[in-house]
Protein backbone atom coordinates (compact mmCIF):
# COMPACT_ATOMS: atom_id res chain seq x y z
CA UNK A 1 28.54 8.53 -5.16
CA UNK A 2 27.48 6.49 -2.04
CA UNK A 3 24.32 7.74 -0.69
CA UNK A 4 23.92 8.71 3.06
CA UNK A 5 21.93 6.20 4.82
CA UNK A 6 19.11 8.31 6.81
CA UNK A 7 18.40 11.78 5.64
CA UNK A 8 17.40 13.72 9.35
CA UNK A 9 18.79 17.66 8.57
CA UNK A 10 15.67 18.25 6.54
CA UNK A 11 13.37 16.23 8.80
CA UNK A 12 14.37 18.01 11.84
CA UNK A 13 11.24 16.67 13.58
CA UNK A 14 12.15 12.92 13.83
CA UNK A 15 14.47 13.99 16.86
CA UNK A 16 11.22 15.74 18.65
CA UNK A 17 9.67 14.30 21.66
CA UNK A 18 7.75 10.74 20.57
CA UNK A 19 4.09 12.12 21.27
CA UNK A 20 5.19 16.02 20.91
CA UNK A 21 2.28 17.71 18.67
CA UNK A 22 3.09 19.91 15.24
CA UNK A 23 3.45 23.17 16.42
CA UNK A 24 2.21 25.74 14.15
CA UNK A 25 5.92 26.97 13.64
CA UNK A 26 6.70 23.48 12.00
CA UNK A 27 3.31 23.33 10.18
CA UNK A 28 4.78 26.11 8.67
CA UNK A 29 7.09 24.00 6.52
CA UNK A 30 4.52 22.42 4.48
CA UNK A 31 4.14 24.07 0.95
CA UNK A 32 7.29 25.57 1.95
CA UNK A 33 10.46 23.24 2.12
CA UNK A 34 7.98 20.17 2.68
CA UNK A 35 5.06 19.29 0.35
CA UNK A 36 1.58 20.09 1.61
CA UNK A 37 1.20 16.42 2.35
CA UNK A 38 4.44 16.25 4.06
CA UNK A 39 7.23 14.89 1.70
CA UNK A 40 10.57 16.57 1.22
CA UNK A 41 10.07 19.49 -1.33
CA UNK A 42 13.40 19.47 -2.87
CA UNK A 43 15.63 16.68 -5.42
CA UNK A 44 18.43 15.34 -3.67
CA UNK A 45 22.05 16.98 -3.58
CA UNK A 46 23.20 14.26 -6.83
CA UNK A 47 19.99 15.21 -8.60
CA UNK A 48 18.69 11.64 -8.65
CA UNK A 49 15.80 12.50 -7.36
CA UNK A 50 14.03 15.37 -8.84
CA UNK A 51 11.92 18.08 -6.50
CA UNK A 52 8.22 17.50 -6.34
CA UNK A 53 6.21 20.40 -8.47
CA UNK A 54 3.45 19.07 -8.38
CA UNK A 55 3.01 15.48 -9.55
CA UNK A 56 1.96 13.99 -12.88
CA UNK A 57 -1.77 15.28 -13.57
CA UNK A 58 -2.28 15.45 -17.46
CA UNK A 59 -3.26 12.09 -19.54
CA UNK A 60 -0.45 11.22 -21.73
CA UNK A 61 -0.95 10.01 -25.55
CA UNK A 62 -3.50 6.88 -25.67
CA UNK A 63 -5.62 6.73 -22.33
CA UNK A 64 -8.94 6.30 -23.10
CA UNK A 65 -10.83 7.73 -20.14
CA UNK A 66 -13.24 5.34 -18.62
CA UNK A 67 -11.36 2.40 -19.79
CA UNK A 68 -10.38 0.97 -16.69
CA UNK A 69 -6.33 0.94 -18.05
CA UNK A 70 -4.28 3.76 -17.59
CA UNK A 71 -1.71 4.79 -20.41
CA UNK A 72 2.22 4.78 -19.91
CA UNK A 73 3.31 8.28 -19.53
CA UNK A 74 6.65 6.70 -19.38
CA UNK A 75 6.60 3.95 -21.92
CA UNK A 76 9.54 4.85 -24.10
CA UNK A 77 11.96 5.18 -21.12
CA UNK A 78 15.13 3.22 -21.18
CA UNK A 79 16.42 2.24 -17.49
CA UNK A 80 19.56 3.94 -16.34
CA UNK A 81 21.10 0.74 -15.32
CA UNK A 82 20.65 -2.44 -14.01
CA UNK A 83 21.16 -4.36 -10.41
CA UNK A 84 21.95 -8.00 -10.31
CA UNK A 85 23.81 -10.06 -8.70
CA UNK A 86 27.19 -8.85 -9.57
CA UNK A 87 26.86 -5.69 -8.59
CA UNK A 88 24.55 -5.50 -5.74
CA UNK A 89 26.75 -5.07 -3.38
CA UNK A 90 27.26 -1.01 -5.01
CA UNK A 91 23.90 -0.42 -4.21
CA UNK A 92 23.05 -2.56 -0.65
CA UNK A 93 22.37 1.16 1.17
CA UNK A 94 19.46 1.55 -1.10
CA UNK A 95 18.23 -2.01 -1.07
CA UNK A 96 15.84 -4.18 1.38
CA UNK A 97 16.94 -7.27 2.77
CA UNK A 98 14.44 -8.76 0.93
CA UNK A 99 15.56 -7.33 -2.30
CA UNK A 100 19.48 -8.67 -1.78
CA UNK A 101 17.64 -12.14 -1.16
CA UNK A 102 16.33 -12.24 -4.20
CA UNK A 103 19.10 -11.03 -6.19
CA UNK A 104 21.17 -13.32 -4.39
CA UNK A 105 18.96 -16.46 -4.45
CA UNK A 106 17.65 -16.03 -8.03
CA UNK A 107 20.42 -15.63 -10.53
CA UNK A 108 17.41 -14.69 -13.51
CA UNK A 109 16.46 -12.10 -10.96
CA UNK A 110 17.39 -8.40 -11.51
CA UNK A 111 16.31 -4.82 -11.08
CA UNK A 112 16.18 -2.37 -13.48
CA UNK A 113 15.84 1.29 -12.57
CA UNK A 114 14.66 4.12 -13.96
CA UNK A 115 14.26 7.94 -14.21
CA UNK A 116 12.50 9.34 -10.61
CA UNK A 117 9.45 11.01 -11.18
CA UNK A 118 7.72 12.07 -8.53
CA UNK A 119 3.98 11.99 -9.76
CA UNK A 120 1.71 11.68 -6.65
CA UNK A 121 -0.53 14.51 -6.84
CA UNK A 122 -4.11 15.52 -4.70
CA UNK A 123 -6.94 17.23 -5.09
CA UNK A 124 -6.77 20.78 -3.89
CA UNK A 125 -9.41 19.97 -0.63
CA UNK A 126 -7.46 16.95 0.44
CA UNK A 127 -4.11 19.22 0.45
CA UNK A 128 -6.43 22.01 2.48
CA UNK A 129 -7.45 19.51 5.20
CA UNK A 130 -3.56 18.02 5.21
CA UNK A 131 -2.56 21.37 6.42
CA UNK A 132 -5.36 21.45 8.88
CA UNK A 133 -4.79 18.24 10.54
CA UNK A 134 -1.00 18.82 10.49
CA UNK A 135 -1.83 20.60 14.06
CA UNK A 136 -4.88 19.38 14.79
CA UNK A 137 -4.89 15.63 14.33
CA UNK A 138 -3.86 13.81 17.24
CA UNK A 139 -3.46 10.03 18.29
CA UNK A 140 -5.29 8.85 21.02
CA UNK A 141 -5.66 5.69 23.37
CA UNK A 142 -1.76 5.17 23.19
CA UNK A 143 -1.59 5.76 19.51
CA UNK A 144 -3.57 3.13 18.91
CA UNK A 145 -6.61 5.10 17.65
CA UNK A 146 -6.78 8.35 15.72
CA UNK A 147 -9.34 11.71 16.74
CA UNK A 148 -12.69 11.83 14.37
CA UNK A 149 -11.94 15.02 13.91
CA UNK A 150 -9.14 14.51 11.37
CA UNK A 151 -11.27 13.18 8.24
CA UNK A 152 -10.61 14.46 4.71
CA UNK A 153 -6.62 14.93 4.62
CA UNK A 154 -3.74 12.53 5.80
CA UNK A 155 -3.91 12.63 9.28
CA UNK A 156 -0.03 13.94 10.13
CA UNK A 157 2.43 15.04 7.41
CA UNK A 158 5.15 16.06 10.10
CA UNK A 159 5.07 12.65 11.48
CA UNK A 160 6.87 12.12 15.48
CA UNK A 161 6.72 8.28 16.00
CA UNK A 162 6.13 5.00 13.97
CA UNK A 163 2.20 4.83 14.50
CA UNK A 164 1.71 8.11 12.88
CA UNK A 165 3.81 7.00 9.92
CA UNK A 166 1.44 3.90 9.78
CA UNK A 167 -1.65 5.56 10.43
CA UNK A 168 -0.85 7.79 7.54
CA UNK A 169 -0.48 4.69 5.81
CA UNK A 170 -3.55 3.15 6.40
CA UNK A 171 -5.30 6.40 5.89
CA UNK A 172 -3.72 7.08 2.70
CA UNK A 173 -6.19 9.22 0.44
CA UNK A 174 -6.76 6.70 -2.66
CA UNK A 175 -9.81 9.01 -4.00
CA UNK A 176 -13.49 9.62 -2.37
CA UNK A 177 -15.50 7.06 -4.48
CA UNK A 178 -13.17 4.34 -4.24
CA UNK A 179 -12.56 1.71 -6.93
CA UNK A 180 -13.83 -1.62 -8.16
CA UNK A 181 -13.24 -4.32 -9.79
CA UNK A 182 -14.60 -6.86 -12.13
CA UNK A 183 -12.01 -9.14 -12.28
CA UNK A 184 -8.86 -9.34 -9.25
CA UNK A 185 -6.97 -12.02 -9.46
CA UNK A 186 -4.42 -13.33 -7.00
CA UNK A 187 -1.53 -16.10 -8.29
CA UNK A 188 0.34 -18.47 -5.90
CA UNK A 189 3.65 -20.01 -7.49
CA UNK A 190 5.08 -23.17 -5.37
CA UNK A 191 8.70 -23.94 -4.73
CA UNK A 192 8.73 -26.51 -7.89
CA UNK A 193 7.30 -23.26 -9.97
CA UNK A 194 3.64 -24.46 -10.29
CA UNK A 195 1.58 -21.71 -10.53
CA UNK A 196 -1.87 -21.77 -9.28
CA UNK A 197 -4.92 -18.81 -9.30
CA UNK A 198 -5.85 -18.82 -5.86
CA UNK A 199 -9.04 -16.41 -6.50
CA UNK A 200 -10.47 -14.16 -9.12
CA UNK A 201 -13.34 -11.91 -7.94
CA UNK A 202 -14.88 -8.48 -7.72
CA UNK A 203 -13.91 -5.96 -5.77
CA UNK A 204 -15.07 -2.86 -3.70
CA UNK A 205 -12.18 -0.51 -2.19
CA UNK A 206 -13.53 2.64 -0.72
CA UNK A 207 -11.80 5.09 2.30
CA UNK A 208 -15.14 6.37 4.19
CA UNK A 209 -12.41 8.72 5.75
CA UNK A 210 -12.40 10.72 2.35
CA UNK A 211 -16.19 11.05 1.72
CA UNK A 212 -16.78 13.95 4.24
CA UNK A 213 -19.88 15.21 2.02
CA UNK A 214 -22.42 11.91 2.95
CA UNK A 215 -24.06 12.19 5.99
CA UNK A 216 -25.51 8.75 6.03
CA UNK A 217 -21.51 7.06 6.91
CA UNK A 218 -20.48 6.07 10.08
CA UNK A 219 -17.40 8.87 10.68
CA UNK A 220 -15.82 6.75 12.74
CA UNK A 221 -15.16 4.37 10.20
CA UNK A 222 -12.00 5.03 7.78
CA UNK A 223 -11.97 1.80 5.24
CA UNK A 224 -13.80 -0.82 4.01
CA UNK A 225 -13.03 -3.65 0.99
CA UNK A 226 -15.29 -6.28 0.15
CA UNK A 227 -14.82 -9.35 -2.57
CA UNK A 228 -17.37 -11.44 -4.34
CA UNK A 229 -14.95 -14.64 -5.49
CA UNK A 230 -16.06 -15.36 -9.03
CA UNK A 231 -13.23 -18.52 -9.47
CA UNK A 232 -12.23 -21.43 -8.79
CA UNK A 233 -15.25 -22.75 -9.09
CA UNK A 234 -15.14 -24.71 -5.82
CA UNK A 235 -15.32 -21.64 -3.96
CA UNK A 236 -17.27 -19.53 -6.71
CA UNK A 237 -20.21 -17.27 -4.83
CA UNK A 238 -17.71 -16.82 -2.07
CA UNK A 239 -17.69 -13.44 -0.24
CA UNK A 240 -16.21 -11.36 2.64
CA UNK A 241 -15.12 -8.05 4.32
CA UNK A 242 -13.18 -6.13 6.41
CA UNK A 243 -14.54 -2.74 7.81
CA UNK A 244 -11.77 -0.62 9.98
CA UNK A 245 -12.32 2.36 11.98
CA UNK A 246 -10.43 5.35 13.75
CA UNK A 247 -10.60 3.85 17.61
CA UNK A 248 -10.22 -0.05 16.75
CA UNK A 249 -9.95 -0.29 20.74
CA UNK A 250 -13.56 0.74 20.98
CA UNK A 251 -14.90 0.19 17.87
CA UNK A 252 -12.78 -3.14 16.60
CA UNK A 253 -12.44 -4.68 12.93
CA UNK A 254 -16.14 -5.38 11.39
CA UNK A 255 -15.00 -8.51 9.49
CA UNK A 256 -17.54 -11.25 7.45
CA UNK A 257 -18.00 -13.62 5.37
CA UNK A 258 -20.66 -15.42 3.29
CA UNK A 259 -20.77 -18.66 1.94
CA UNK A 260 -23.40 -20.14 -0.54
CA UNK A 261 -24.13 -23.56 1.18
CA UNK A 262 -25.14 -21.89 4.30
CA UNK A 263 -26.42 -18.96 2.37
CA UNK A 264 -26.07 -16.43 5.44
CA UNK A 265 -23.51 -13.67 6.24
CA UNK A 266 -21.70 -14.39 9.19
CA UNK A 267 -18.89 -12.62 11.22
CA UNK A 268 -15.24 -13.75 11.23
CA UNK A 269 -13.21 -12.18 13.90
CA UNK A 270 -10.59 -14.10 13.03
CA UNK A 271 -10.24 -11.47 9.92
CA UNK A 272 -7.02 -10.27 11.73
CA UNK A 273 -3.52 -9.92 12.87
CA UNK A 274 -1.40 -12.70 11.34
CA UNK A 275 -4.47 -15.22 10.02
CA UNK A 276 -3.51 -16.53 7.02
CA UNK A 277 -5.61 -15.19 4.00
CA UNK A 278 -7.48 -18.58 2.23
CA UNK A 279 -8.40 -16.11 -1.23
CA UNK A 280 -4.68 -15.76 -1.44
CA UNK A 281 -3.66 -18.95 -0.90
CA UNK A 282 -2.40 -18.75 2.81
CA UNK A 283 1.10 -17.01 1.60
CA UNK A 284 -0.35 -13.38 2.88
CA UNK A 285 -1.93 -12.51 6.28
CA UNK A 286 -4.58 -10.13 7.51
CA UNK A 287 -2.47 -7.30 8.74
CA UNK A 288 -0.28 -7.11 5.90
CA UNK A 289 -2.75 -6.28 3.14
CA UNK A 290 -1.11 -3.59 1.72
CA UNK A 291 1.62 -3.65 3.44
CA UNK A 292 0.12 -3.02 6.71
CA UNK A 293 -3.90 -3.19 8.02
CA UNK A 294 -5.44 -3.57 11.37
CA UNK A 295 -5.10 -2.52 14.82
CA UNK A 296 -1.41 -1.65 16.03
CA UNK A 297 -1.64 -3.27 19.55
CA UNK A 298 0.79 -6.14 19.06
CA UNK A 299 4.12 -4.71 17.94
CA UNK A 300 6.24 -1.27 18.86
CA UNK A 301 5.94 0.94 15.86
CA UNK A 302 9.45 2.90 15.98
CA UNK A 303 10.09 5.75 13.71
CA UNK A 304 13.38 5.72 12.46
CA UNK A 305 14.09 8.31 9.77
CA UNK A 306 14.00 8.59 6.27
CA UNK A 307 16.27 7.26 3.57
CA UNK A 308 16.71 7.04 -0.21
CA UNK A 309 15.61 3.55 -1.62
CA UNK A 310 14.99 1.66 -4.68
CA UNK A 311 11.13 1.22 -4.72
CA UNK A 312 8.70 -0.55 -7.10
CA UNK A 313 7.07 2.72 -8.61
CA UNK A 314 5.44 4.38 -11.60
CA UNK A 315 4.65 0.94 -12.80
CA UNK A 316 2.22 0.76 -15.79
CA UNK A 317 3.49 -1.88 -17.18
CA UNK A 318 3.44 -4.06 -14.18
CA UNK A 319 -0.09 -3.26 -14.40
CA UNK A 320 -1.34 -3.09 -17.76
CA UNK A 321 1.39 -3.79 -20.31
CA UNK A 322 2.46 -7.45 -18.68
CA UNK A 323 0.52 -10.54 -19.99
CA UNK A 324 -0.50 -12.84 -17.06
CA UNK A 325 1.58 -15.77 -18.64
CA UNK A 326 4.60 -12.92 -18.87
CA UNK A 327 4.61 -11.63 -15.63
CA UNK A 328 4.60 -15.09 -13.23
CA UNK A 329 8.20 -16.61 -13.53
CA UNK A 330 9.30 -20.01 -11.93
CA UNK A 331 10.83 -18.46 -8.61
CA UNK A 332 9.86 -14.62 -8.93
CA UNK A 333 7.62 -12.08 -10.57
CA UNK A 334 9.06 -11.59 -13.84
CA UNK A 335 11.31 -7.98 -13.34
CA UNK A 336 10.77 -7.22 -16.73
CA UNK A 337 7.72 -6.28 -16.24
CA UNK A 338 8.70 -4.33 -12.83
CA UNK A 339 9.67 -0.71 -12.78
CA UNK A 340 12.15 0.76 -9.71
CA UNK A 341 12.77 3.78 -9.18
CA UNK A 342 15.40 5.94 -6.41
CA UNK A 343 12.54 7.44 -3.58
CA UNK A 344 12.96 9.32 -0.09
CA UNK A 345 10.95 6.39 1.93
CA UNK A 346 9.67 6.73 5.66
CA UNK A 347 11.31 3.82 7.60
CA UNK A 348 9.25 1.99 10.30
CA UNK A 349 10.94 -0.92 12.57
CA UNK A 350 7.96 -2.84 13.84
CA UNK A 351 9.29 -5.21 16.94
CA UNK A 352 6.98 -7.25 18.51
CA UNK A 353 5.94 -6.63 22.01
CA UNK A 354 6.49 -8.95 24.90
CA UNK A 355 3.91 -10.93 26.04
CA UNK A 356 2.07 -10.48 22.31
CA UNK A 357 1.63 -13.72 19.44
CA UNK A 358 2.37 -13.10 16.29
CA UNK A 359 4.16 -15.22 13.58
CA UNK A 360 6.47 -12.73 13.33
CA UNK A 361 8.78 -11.18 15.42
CA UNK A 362 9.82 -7.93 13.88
CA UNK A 363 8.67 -6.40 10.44
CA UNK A 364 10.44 -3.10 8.47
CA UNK A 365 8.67 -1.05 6.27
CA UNK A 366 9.88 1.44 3.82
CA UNK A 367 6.73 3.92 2.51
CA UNK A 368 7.28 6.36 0.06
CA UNK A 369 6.84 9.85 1.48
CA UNK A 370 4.53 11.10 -1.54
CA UNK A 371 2.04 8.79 -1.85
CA UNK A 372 2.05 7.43 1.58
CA UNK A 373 0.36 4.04 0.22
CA UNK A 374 3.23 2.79 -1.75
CA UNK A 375 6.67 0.63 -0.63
CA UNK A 376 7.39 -2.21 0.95
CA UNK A 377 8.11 -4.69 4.22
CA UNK A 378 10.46 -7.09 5.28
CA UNK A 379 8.94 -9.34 8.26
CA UNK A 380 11.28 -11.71 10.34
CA UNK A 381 10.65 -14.59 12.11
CA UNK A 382 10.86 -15.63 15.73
CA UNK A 383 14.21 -16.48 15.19
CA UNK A 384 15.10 -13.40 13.49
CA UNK A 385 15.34 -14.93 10.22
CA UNK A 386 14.15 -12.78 7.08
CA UNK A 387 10.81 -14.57 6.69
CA UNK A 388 8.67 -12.51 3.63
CA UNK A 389 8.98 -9.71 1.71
CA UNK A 390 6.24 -7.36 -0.10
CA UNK A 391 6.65 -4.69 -2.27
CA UNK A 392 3.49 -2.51 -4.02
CA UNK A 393 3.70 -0.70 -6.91
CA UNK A 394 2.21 2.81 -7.61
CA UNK A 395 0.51 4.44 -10.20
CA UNK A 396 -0.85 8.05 -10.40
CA UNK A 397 -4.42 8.04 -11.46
CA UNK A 398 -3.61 11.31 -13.39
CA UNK A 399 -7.09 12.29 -14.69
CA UNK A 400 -8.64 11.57 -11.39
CA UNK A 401 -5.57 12.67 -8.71
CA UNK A 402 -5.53 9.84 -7.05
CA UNK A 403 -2.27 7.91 -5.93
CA UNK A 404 -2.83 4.22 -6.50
CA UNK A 405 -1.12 0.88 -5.19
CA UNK A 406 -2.86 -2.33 -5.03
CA UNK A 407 -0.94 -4.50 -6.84
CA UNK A 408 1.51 -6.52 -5.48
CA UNK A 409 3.57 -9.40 -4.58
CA UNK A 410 4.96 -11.13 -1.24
CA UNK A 411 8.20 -13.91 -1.05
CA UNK A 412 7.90 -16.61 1.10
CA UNK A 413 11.36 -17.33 1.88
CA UNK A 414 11.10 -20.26 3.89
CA UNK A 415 8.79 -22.64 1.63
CA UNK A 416 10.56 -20.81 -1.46
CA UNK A 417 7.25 -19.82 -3.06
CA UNK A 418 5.61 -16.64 -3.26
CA UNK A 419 2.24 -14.58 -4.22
CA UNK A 420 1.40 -11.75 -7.13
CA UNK A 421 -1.98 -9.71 -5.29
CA UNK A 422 -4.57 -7.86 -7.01
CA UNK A 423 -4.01 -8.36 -10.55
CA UNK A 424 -6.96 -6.40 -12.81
CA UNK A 425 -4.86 -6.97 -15.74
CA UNK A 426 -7.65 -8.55 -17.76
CA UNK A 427 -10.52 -5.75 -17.08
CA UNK A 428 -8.72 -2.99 -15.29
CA UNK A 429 -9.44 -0.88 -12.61
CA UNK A 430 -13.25 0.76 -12.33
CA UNK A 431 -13.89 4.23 -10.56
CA UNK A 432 -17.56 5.06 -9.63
CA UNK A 433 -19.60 7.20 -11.15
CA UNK A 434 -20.71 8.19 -7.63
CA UNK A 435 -20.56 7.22 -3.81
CA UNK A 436 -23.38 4.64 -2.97
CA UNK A 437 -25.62 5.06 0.04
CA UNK A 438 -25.11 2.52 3.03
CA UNK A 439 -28.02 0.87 2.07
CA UNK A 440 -26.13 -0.38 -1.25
CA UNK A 441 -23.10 -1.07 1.18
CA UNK A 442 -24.10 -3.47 3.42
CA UNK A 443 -23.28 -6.93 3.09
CA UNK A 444 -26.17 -8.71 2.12
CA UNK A 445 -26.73 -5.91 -1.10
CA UNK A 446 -22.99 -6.56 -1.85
CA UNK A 447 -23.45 -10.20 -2.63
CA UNK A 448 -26.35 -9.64 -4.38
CA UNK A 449 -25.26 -7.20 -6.39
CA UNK A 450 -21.86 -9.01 -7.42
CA UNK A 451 -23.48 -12.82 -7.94
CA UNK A 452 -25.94 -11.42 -10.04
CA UNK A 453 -23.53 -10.42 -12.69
């Protein structure tokens, strides 16, 4: 049975007023038909995909807790069937443009999809301040910045317009202490199939936004990353990073980088927008690290409803069961190591604005409505030409609650090459014992702390 196309009778609210608040009657929904966080509480009407009770918190058999890997809950799962080809054209409603490209332009390419489990899940206080900010949070400055006040929960489960989708995006919760990193590598395979590691380095990932117990952080600010590049050696001792915060108009993108010939952290503006990221080999820009980063100024963010898609998702094996010879193929990341699965997704049409630059001029993005960090993009060019395309897969951090997605990959259509991000296949994925001061933040202790390893 065909699928409808946008699903609006349970998500009433997408035909409110663009900048109308929740009112407390429709904050009334959530833990009711919606989720606390703001997904649709019920499966679908063919059962395909299952209601949400609750999300996947229990270890299964094998994870060793403080390993860095997370176990396969669903390891011994067959897929239901299989797209190609052949028979995309049955299931084109529930694909991306960029996913019919590469079924069409890659005859070894195929995706295989599974069971739907719906295994985001939150801690209870994150849930608690959801519900609070569902009336309370607010956009400000034209949408382009976000009130202080909304720290500690996503910032708008009833969503009314395209920046609110994205902020919740951007603000995803992906747990208060953050992760690390000891070894992220990112891959680059050429149009002739070379493949090339562009960087391998450690990593600090942490959402101030979250950590509403530490006095000492700046609550303006929602995000910050840093990287310590460990190889090639040409560029070993290499650093940067990119701090964010809730009014980018006032407050813009903290961005630096360090260097060991000049042996001095400097700024770099230039951290932005479409600038090409050198640690992943050019393929990837600023403002689409993970799927979307930066300030929204430069492209209309129109909401345009939810719809059932097949998503990269659940995918422990594209994470830890996938050797790093196994998983890079000659045109595409090898889908045997991929996991898809049928999800309610926001969509997003992102059209740039006249008068703004940007190497693209339109991008789409499909987010999954539970974990609000997971999905993926399709961006166009100036022409209108499908350009790139990036999915990122999810995992549920089950012993910790905390909905994951880092790792992923981006086409280049044009030069016929394409990228595979954040891959910790080698020493996994490191959560901190507890939240460091600012003193241990800045950048000078970060490169001292990493190079001395």
């Amino acid at each position: 049975m065909k699928l409808p196309t946008v699903i609006l009778a349970a998500i009433a609210v997408i035909s409110a007023p663009a900048f109308a608040a929740t009112s407390a009657e429709e904050a009334k929904q959530l833990g009711t038909t919606l989720t606390e966080f703001g997904a649709i509480k019920a499966g679908n009407k063919e059962g395909t995909i299952p209601a949400y009770t609750g999300g996947l918190i229990k270890a299964p058999a094998g994870y060793k807790p403080d390993s860095g890997f997370w176990a396969d809950p669903y390891k011994d799962e067959k897929p239901l069937f299989r797209i190609d080809a052949k028979n995309a054209g049955q299931y084109a409603d529930q694909l991306s443009e960029g996913q019919k490209v590469l079924l069409k332009k890659y005859p070894t390419y195929y995706i295989d999809i599974y069971p739907s489990h719906r295994t985001a899940a939150f801690p209870e206080k994150v849930l608690k301040a959801t519900v609070r900010n569902a009336t309370g949070c607010k956009t400000l400055k034209e949408n382009l910045a976000v009130d202080v006040a909304c720290r500690g929960g996503l910032p708008f489960p009833i969503p009314k317009n395209g920046y609110e989708v994205m902020w919740n995006l951007q603000l995803a919760y992906a747990g208060e202490l953050g992760t690390t990193t000891e070894s992220s590598k990112s891959w680059v395979v050429d149009s002739s199939g070379t493949v090339t590691l562009t960087a391998e380095q450690s990593t600090v990932q942490e959402k101030p936004y979250y950590q509403t117990s530490t006095l000492d952080r700046d609550p303006m600010m929602f995000s910050r990353a840093f990287a310590v590049t460990k190889a090639p050696v040409r560029r070993a001792g290499e650093a940067s990073g990119l701090l964010d915060f809730l009014d980018p108009v006032d407050k813009p993108r903290r961005a630096w980088s360090y260097t060991p010939g000049q042996r001095r952290v400097k700024l770099a503006p230039e951290f932005s927008y479409d600038t090409p990221v050198a640690s992943q080999g050019g393929v990837t820009l600023f403002d689409e690290l993970f799927l979307f980063g930066g300030k929204m100024d430069r492209f209309d963010f129109k909401l345009v409803g939810k719809k059932e898609m097949y998503i990269p998702y659940n995918g422990y094996k594209y994470y830890f069961g996938c050797s790093e010879t196994e998983q890079l193929k000659a045109r595409h990341v090898n889908p045997e190591c991929e996991r898809h699965e049928l999800h309610r997704v926001w969509v997003v049409e992102a059209t740039l604005k006249p008068g703004q630059r940007h190497v693209y001029s339109k991008r789409v993005y499909y987010i999954d409505e539970d974990a609000n960090n997971a999905g993926m993009f399709d961006a166009y060019d100036q022409s209108n030409t499908l350009y790139r395309s990036s999915f990122i897969s999810f995992i549920q951090l089950y012993d910790v609650m905390v909905p994951y997605a880092v790792k992923n990959s981006l086409y280049d259509f044009n030069k016929g090459m394409y990228a595979l991000l954040n891959d910790s296949l080698t020493k996994g994925y490191q959560i901190p014992k507890e939240i460091r001061s600012e003193r241990e933040q800045n950048a000078e202790a970060i490169v001292a702390r990493f190079s001395a390893r």
